[in-house]
PDB file of N, CA and C in Angstrom:
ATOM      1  N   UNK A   1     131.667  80.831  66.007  1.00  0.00           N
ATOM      2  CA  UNK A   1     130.482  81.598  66.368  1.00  0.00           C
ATOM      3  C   UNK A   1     130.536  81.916  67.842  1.00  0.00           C
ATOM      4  N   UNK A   2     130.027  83.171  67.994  1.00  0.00           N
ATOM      5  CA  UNK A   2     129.784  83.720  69.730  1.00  0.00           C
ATOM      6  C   UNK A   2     128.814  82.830  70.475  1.00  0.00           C
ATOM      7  N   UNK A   3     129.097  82.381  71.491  1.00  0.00           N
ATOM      8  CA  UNK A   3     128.092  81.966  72.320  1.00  0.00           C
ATOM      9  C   UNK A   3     127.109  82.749  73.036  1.00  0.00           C
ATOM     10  N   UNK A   4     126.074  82.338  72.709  1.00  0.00           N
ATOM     11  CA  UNK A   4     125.206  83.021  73.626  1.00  0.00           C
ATOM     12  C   UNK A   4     125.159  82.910  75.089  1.00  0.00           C
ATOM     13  N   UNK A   5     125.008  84.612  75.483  1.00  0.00           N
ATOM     14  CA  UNK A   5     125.153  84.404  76.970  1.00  0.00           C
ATOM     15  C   UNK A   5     124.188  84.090  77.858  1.00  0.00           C
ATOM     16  N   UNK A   6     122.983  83.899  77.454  1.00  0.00           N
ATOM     17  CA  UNK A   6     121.716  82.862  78.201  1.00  0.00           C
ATOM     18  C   UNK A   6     121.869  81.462  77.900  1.00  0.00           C
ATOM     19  N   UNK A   7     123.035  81.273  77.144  1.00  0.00           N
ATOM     20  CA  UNK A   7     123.236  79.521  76.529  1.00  0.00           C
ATOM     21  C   UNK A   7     124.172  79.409  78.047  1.00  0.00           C
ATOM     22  N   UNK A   8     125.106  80.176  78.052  1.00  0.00           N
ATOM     23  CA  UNK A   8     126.307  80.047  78.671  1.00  0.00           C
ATOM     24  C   UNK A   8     125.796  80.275  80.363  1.00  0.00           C
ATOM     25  N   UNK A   9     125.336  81.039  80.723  1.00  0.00           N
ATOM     26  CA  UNK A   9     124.710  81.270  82.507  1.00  0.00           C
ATOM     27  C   UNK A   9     123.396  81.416  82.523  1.00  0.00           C
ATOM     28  N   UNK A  10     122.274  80.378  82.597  1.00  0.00           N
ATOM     29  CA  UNK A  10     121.038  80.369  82.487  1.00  0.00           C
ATOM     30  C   UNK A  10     120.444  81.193  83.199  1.00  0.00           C
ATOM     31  N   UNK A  11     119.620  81.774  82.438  1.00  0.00           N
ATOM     32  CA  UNK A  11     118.840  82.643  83.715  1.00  0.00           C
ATOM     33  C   UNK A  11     119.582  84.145  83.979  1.00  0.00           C
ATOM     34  N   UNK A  12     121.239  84.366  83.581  1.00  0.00           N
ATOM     35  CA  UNK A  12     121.572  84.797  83.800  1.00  0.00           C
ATOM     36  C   UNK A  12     121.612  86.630  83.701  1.00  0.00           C
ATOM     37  N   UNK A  13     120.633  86.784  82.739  1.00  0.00           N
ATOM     38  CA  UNK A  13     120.079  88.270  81.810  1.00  0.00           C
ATOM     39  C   UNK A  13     119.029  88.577  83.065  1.00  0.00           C
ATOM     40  N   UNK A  14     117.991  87.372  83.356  1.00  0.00           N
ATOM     41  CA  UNK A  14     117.006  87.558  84.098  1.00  0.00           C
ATOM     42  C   UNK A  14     117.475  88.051  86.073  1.00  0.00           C
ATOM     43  N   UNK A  15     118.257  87.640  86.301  1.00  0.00           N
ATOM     44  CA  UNK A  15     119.092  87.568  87.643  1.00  0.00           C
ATOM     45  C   UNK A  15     119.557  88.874  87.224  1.00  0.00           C
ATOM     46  N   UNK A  16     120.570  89.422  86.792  1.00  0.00           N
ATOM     47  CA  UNK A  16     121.145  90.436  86.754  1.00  0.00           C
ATOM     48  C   UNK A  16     120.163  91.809  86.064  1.00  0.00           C
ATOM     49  N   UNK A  17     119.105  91.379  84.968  1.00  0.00           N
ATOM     50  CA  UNK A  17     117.824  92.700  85.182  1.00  0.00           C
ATOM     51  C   UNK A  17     117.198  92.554  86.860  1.00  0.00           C
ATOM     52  N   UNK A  18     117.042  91.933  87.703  1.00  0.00           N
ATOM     53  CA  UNK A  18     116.314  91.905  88.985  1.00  0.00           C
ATOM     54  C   UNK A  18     117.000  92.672  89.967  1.00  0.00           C
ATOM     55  N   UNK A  19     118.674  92.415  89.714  1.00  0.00           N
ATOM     56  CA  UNK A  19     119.488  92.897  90.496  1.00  0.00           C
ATOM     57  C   UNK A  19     119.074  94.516  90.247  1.00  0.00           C
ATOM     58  N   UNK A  20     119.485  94.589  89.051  1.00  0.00           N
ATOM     59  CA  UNK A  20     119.501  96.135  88.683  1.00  0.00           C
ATOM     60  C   UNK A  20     117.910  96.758  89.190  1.00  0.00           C
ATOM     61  N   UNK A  21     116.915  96.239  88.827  1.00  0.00           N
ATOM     62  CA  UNK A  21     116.163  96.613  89.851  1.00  0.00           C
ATOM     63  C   UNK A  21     115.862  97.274  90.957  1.00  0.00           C
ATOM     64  N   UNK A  22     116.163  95.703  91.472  1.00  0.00           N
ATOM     65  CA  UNK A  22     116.752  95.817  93.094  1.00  0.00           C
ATOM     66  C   UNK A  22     117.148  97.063  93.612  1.00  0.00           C
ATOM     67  N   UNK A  23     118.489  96.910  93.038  1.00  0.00           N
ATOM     68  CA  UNK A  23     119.139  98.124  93.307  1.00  0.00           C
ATOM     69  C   UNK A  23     118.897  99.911  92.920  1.00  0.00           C
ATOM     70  N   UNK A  24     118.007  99.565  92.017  1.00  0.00           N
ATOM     71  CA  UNK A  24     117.588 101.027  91.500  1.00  0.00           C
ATOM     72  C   UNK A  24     116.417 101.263  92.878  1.00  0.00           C
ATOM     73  N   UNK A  25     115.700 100.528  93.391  1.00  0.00           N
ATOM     74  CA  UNK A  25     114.374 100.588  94.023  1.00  0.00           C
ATOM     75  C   UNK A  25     114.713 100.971  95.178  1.00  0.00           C
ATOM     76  N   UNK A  26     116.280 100.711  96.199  1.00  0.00           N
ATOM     77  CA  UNK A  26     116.505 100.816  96.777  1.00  0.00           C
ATOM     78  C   UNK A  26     117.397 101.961  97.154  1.00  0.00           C
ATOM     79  N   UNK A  27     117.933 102.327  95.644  1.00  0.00           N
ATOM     80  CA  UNK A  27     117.996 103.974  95.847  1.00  0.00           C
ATOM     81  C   UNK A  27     116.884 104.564  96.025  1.00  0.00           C
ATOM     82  N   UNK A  28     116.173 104.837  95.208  1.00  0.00           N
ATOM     83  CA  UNK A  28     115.199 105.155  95.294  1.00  0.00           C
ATOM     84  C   UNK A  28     114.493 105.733  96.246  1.00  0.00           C
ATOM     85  N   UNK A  29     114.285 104.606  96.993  1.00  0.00           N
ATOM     86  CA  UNK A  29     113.747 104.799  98.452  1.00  0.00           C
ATOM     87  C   UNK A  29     114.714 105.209  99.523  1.00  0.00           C
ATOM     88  N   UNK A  30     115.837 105.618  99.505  1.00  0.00           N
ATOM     89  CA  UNK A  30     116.954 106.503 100.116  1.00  0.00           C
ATOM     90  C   UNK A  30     116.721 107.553  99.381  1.00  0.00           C
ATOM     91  N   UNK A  31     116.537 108.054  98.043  1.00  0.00           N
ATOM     92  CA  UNK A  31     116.099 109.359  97.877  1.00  0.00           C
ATOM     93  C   UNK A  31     114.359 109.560  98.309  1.00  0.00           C
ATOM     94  N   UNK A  32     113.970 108.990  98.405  1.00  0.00           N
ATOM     95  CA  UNK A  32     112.428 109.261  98.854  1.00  0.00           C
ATOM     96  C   UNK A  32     112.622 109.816 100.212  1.00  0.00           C
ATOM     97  N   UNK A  33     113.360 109.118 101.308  1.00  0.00           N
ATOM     98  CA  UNK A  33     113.451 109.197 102.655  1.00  0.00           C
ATOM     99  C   UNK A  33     114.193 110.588 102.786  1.00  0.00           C
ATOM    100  N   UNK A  34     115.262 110.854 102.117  1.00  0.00           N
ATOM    101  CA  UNK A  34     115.899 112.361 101.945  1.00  0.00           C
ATOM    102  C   UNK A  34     115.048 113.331 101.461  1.00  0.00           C
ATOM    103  N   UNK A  35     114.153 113.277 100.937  1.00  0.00           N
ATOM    104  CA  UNK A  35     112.801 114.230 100.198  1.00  0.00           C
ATOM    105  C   UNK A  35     112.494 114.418 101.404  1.00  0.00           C
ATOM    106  N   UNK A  36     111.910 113.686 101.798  1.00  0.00           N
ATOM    107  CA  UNK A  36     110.449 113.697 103.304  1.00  0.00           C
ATOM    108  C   UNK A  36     111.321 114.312 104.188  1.00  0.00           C
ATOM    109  N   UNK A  37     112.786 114.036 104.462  1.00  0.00           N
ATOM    110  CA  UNK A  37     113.471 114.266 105.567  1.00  0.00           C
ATOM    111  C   UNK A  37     113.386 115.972 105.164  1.00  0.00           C
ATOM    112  N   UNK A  38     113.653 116.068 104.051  1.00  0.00           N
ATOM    113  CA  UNK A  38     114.202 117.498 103.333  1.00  0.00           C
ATOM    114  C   UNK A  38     112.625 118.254 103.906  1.00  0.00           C
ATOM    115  N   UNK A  39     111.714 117.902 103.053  1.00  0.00           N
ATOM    116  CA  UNK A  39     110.123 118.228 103.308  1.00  0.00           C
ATOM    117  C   UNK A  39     109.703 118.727 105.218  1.00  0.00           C
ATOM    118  N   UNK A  40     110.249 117.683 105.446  1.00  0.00           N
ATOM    119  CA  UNK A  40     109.774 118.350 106.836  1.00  0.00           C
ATOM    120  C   UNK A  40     110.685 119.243 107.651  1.00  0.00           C
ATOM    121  N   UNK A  41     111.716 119.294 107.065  1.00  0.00           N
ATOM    122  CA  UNK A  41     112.830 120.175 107.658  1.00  0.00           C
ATOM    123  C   UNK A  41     112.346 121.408 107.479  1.00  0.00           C
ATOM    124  N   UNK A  42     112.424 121.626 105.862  1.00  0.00           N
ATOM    125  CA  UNK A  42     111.544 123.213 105.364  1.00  0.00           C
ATOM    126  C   UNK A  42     110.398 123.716 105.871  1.00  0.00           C
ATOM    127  N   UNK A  43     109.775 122.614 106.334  1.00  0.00           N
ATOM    128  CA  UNK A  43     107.898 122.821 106.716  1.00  0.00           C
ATOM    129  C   UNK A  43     108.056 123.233 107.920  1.00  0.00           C
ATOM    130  N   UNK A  44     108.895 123.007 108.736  1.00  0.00           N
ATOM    131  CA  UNK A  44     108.986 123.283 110.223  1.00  0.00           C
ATOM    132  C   UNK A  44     109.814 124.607 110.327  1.00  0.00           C
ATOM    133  N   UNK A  45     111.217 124.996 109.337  1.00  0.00           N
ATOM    134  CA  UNK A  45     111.812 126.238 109.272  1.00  0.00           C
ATOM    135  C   UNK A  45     110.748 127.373 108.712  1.00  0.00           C
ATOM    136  N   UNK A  46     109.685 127.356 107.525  1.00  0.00           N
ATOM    137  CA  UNK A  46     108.676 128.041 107.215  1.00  0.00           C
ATOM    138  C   UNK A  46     107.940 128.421 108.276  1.00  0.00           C
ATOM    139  N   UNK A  47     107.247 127.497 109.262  1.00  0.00           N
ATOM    140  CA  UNK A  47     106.270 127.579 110.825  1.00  0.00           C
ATOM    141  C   UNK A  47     106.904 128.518 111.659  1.00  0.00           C
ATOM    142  N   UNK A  48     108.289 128.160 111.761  1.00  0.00           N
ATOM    143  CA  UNK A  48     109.123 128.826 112.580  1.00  0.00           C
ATOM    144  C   UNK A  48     109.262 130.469 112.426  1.00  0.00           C
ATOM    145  N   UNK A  49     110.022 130.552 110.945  1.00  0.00           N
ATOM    146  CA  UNK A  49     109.601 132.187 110.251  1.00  0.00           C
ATOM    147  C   UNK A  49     108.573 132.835 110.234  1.00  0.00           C
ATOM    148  N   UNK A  50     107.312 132.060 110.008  1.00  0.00           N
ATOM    149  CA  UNK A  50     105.807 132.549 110.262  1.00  0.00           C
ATOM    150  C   UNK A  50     105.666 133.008 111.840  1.00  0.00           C
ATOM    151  N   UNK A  51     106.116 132.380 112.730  1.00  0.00           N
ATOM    152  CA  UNK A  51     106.056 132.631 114.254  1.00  0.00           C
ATOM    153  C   UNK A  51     106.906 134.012 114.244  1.00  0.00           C
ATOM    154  N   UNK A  52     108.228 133.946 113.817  1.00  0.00           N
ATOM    155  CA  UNK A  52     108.288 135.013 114.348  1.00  0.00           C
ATOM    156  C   UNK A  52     108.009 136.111 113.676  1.00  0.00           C
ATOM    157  N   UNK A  53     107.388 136.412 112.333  1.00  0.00           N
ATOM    158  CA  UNK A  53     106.737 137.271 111.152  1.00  0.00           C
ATOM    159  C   UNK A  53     105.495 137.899 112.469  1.00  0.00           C
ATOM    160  N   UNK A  54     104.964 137.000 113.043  1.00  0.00           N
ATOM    161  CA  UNK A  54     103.873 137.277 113.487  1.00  0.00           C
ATOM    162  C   UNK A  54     104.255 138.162 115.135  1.00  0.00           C
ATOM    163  N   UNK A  55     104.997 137.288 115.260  1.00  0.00           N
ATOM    164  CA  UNK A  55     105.448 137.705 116.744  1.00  0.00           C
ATOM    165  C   UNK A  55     105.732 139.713 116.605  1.00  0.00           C
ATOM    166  N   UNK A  56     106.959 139.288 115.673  1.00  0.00           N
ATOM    167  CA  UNK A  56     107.682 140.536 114.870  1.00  0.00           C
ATOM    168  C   UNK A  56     106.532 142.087 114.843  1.00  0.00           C
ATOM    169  N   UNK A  57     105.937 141.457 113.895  1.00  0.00           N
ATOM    170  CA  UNK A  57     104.275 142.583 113.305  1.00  0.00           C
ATOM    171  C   UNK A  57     103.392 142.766 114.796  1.00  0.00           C
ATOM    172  N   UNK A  58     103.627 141.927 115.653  1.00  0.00           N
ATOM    173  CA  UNK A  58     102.297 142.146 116.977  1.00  0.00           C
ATOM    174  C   UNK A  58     102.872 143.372 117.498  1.00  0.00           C
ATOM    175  N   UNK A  59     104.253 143.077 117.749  1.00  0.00           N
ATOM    176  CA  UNK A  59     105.094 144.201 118.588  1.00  0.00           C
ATOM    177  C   UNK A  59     105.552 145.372 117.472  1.00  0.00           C
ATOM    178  N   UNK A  60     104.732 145.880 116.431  1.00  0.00           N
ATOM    179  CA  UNK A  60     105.723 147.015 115.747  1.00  0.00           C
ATOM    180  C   UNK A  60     104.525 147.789 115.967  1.00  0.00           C
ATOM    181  N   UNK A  61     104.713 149.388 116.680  1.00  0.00           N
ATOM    182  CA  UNK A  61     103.452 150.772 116.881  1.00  0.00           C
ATOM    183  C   UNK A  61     102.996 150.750 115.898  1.00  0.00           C
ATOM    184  N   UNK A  62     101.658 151.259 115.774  1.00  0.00           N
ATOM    185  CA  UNK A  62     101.401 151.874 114.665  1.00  0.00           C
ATOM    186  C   UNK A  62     100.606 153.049 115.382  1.00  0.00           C
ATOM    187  N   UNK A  63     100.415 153.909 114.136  1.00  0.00           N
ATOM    188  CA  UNK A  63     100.103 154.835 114.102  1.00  0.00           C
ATOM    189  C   UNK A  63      98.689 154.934 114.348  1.00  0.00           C
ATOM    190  N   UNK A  64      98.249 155.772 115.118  1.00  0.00           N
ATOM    191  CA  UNK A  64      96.605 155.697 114.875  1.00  0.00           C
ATOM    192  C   UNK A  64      95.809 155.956 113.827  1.00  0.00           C
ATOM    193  N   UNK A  65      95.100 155.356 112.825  1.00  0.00           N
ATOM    194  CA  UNK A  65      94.630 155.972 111.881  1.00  0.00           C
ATOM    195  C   UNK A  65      94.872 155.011 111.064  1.00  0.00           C
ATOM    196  N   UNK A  66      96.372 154.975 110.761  1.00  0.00           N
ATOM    197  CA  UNK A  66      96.820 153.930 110.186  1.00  0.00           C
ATOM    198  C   UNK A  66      96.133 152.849 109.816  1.00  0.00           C
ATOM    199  N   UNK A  67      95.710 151.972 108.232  1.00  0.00           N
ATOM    200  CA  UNK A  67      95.534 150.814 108.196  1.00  0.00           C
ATOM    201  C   UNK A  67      96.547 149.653 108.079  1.00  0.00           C
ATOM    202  N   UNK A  68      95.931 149.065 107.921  1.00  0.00           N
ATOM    203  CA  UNK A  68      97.128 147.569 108.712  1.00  0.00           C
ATOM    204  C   UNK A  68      96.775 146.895 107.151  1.00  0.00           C
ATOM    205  N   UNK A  69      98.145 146.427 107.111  1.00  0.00           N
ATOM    206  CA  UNK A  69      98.266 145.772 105.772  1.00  0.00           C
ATOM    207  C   UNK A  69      98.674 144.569 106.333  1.00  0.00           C
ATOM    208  N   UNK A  70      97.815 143.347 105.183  1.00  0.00           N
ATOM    209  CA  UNK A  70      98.005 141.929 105.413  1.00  0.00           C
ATOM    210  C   UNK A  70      99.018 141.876 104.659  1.00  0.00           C
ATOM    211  N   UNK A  71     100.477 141.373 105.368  1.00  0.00           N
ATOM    212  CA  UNK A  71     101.498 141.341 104.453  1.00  0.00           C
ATOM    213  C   UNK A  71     101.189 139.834 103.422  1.00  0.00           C
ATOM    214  N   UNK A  72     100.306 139.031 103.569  1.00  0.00           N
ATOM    215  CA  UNK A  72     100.261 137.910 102.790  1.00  0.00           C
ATOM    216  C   UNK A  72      98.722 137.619 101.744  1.00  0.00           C
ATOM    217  N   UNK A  73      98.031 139.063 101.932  1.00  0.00           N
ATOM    218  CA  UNK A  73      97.242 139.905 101.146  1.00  0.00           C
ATOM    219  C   UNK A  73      95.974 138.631 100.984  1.00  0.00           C
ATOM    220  N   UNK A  74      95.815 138.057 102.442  1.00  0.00           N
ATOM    221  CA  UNK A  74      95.015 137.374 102.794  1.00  0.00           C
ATOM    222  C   UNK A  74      95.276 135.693 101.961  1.00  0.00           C
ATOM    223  N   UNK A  75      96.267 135.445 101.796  1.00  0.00           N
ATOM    224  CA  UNK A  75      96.578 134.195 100.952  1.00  0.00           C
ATOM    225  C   UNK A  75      96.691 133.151 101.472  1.00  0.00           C
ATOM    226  N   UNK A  76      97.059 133.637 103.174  1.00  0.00           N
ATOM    227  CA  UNK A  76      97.325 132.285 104.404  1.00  0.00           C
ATOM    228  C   UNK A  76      96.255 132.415 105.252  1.00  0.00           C
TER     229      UNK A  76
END
């Protein structure tokens, strides 16, 4: 007959589910930290494009008469 392997390394199912754990939790939280890192990278390149969207539109003539279109049709 097979021995059982909680007969054979006590504890040993319980230790090695904790590990795996462990180790999943701690990816984890290296992909969490790459999100946020990612998150604020984009949030600050978006601010940046908005600056110069705005900058861009201050300095283009217009025509007299002309109405002025909200290119973001009032959404921001």
């Amino acid at each position: 007959a097979a021995a059982d392997p909680v007969t054979m390394a006590p504890g040993g199912l319980e230790r090695g589910t904790w590990c795996n754990e462990h180790m999943l939790h701690e990816r984890l939280d290296i992909i969490e930290e790459k999100v946020i890192k990612t998150v604020e990278h984009l949030e600050s390149e978006v601010k940046s494009l908005l600056n110069i969207i705005s900058e861009t539109t201050v300095n283009i003539p217009t025509v007299p008469g002309t109405p002025l279109t909200d290119i973001f049709d009032g959404q921001y």
